[in-house]
Each structure stands twice: as C-alpha cells, then as structure tokens.
C-alpha atoms as a PDB file:
ATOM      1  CA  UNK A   1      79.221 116.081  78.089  1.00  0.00           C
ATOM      2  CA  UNK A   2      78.782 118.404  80.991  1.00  0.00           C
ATOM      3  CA  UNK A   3      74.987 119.683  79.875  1.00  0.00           C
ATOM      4  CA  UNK A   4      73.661 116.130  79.274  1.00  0.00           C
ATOM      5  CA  UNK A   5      72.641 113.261  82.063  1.00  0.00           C
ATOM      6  CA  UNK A   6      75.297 111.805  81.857  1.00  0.00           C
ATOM      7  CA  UNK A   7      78.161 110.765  84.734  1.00  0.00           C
ATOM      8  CA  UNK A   8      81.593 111.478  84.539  1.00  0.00           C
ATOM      9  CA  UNK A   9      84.686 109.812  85.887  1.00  0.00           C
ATOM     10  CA  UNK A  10      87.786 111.281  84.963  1.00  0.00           C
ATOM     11  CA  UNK A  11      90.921 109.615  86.048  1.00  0.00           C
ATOM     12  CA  UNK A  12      94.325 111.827  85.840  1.00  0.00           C
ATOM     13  CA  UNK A  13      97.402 109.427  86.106  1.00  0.00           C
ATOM     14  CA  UNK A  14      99.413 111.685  83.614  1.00  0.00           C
ATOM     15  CA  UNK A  15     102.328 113.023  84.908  1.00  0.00           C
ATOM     16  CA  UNK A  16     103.343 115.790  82.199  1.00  0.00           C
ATOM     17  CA  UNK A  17     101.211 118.140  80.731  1.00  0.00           C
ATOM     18  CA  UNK A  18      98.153 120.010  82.380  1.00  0.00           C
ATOM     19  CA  UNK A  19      96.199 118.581  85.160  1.00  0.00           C
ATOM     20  CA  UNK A  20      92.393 117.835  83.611  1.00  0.00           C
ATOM     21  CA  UNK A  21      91.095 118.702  86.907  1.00  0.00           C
ATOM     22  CA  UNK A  22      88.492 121.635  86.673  1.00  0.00           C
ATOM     23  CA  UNK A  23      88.052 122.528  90.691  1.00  0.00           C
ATOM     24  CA  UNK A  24      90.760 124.370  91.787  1.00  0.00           C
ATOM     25  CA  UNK A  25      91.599 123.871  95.579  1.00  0.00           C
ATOM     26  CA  UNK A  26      94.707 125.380  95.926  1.00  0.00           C
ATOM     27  CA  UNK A  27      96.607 121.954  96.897  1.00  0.00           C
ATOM     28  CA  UNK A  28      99.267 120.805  94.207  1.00  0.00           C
ATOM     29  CA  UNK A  29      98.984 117.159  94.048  1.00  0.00           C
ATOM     30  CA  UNK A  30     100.457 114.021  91.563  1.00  0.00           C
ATOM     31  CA  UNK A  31      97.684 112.696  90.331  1.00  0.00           C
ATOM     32  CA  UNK A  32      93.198 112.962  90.428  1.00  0.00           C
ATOM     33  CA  UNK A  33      90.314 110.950  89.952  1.00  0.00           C
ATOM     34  CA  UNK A  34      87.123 113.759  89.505  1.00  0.00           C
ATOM     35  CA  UNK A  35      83.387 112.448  89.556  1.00  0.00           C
ATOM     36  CA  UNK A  36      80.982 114.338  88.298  1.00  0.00           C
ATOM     37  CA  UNK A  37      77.362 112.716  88.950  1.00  0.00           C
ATOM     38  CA  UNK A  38      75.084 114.428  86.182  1.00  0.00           C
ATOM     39  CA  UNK A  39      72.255 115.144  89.129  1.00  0.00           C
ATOM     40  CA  UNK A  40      74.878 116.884  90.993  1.00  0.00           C
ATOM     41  CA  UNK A  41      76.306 119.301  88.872  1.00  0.00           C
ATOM     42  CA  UNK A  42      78.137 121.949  89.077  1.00  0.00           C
ATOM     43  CA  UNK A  43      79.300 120.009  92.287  1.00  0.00           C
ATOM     44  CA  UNK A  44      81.821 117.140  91.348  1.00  0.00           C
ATOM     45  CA  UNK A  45      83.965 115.206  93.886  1.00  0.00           C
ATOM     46  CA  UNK A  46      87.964 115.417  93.877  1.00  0.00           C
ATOM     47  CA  UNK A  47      90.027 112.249  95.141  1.00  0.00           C
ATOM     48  CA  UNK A  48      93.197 113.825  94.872  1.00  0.00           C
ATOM     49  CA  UNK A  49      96.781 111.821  95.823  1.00  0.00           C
ATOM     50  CA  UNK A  50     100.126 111.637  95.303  1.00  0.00           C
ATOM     51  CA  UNK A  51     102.327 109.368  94.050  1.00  0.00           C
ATOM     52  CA  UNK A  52     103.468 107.758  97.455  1.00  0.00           C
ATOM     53  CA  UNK A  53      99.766 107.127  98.244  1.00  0.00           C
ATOM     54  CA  UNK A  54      97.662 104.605  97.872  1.00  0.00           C
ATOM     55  CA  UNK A  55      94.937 105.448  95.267  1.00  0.00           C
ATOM     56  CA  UNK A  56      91.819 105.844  96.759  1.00  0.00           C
ATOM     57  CA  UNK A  57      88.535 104.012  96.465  1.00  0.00           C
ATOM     58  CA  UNK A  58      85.606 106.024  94.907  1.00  0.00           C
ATOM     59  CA  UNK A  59      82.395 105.619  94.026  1.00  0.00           C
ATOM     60  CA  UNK A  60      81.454 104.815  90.360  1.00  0.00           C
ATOM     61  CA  UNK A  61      78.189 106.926  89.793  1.00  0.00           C
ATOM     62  CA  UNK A  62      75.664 104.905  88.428  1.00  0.00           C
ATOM     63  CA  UNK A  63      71.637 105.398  87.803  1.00  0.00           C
ATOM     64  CA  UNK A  64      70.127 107.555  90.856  1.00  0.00           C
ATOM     65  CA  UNK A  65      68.362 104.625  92.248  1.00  0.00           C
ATOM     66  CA  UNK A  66      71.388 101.922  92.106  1.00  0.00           C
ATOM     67  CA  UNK A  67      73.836 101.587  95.113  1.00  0.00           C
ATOM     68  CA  UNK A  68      77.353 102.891  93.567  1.00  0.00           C
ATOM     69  CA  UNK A  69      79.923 100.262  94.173  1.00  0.00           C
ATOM     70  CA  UNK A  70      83.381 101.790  95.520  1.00  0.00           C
ATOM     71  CA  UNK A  71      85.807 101.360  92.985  1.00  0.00           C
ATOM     72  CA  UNK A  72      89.712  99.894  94.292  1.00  0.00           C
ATOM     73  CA  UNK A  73      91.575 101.152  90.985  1.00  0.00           C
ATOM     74  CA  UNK A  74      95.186 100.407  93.312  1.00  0.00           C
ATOM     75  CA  UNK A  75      94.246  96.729  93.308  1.00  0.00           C
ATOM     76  CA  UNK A  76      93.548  96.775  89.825  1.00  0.00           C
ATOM     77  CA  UNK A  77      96.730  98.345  89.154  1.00  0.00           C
ATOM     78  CA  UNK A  78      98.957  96.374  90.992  1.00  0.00           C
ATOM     79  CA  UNK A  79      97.163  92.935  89.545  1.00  0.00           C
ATOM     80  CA  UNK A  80      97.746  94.527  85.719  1.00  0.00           C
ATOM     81  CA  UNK A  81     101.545  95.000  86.735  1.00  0.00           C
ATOM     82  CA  UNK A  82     101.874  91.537  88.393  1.00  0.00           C
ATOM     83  CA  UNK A  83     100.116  89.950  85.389  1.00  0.00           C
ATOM     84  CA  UNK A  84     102.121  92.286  82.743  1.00  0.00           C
ATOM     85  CA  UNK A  85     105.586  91.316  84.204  1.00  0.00           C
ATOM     86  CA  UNK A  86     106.679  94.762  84.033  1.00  0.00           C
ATOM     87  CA  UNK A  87     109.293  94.227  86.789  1.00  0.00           C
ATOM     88  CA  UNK A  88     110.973  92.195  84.277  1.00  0.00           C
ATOM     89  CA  UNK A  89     109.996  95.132  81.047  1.00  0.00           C
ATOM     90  CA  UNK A  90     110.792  98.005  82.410  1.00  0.00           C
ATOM     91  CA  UNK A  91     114.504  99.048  83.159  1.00  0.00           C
ATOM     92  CA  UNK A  92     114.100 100.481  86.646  1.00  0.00           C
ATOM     93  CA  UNK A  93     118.161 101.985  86.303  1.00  0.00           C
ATOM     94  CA  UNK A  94     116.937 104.853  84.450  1.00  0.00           C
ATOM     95  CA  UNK A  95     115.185 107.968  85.127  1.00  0.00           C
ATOM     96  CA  UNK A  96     111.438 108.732  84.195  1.00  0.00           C
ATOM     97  CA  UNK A  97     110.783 111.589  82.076  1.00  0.00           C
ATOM     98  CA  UNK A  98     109.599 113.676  83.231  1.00  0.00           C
ATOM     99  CA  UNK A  99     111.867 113.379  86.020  1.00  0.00           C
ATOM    100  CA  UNK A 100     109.915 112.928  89.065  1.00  0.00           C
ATOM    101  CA  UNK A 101     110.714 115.407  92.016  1.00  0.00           C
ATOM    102  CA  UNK A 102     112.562 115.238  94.894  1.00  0.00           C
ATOM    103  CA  UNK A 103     110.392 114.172  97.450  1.00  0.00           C
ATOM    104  CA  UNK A 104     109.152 111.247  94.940  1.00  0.00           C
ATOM    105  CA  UNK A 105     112.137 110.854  93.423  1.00  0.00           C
ATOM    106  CA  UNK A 106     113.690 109.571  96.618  1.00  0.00           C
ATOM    107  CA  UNK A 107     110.720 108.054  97.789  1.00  0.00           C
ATOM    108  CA  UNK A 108     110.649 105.828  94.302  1.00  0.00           C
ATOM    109  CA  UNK A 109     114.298 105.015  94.961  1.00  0.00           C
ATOM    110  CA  UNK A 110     113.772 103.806  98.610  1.00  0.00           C
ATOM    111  CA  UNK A 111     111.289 101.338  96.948  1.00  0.00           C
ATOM    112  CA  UNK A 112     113.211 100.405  94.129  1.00  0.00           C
ATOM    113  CA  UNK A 113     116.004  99.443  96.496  1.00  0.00           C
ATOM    114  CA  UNK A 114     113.491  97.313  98.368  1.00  0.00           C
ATOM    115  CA  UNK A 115     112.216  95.514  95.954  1.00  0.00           C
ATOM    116  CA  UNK A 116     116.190  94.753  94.288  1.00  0.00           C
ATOM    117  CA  UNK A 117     115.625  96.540  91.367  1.00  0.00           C
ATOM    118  CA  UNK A 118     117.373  99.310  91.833  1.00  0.00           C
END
C-alpha cells in the first residue's frame, strides 16, 4: 500500500493492543488519525488526541487537483451514538476493559455523573 499512488487514512480508536501509528514523536497519546497522501511520502500527517478531546478535523486526501474536504469524524460519532441509543445499551456502572487510566478514568466518571448515568 505504501509503494503505490494510493492515499492512506488510518484511524486508531483502539484502546488495547499496539498503536498502528508509524511516526514516532515521543508524545504518548489515546488515540490517532495518520494521513498519508501518496505524493507526499515518506511524510504523513499525525492528528493525535486523547480521550478527553475533541477529535480533530482532517483533511481526507483526495486526487492532487481536488480541494480535500476537512473531515468532522466527532460529529459523526456523536450522531451514530445518538441514533444507536447506546445510552440506553451500554451499562455505564461497569468498568471498560481495558480499564482506562486515571486521568481518564476520572475524567469519564465526571461525565458520566453529568449526564445521570453514572
């Protein structure tokens, strides 16, 4: 995939398991979206976040010559859960596993609380 014309968007939501990110910069984060633009390469652009963040836009590489719309994946996100009723699916009481850490763990509790489901 790497040594052909052809763009890459990888998006890294996984919590467990290795991160698929292949720039290292050093900064431990929760989650990455990497875009690789096929006239670019080696060069790829990281939007790295964490989980308290909002995800951010980024640009979905199209044909060299076509404006690249800015992608909202959190919008898209929160209109799947909304739609999905997963506030009624999912029993917020319990734990994820993997556990999340402390920082987010607290942070995800603060929210839950909020939102009376917790």
């Amino acid at each position: 995939m790497l040594g052909s014309f052809t763009n890459l968007v990888e998006i890294d939501l996984l919590r467990d398991g290795k991160p698929i990110q292949q720039v290292q910069t050093g900064v431990q984060t929760d989650y990455r979206i990497l875009v690789s633009h096929a006239l670019k390469r080696p060069k790829a652009d990281l939007y790295a976040f964490n989980l308290p963040d909002r995800i951010p836009f980024y640009p979905l590489p199209l044909r060299e010559s076509d404006l690249e719309p800015l992608l909202d994946l959190q919008t898209l996100v929160n209109e799947l859960y909304d739609e999905g009723n997963y506030d009624l699916v999912i029993n917020y009481t319990q734990e994820p596993s993997p556990p999340l850490s402390k920082e987010n763990s607290a942070w995800v509790d603060k929210v839950l609380v909020e939102l009376g489901l917790r």
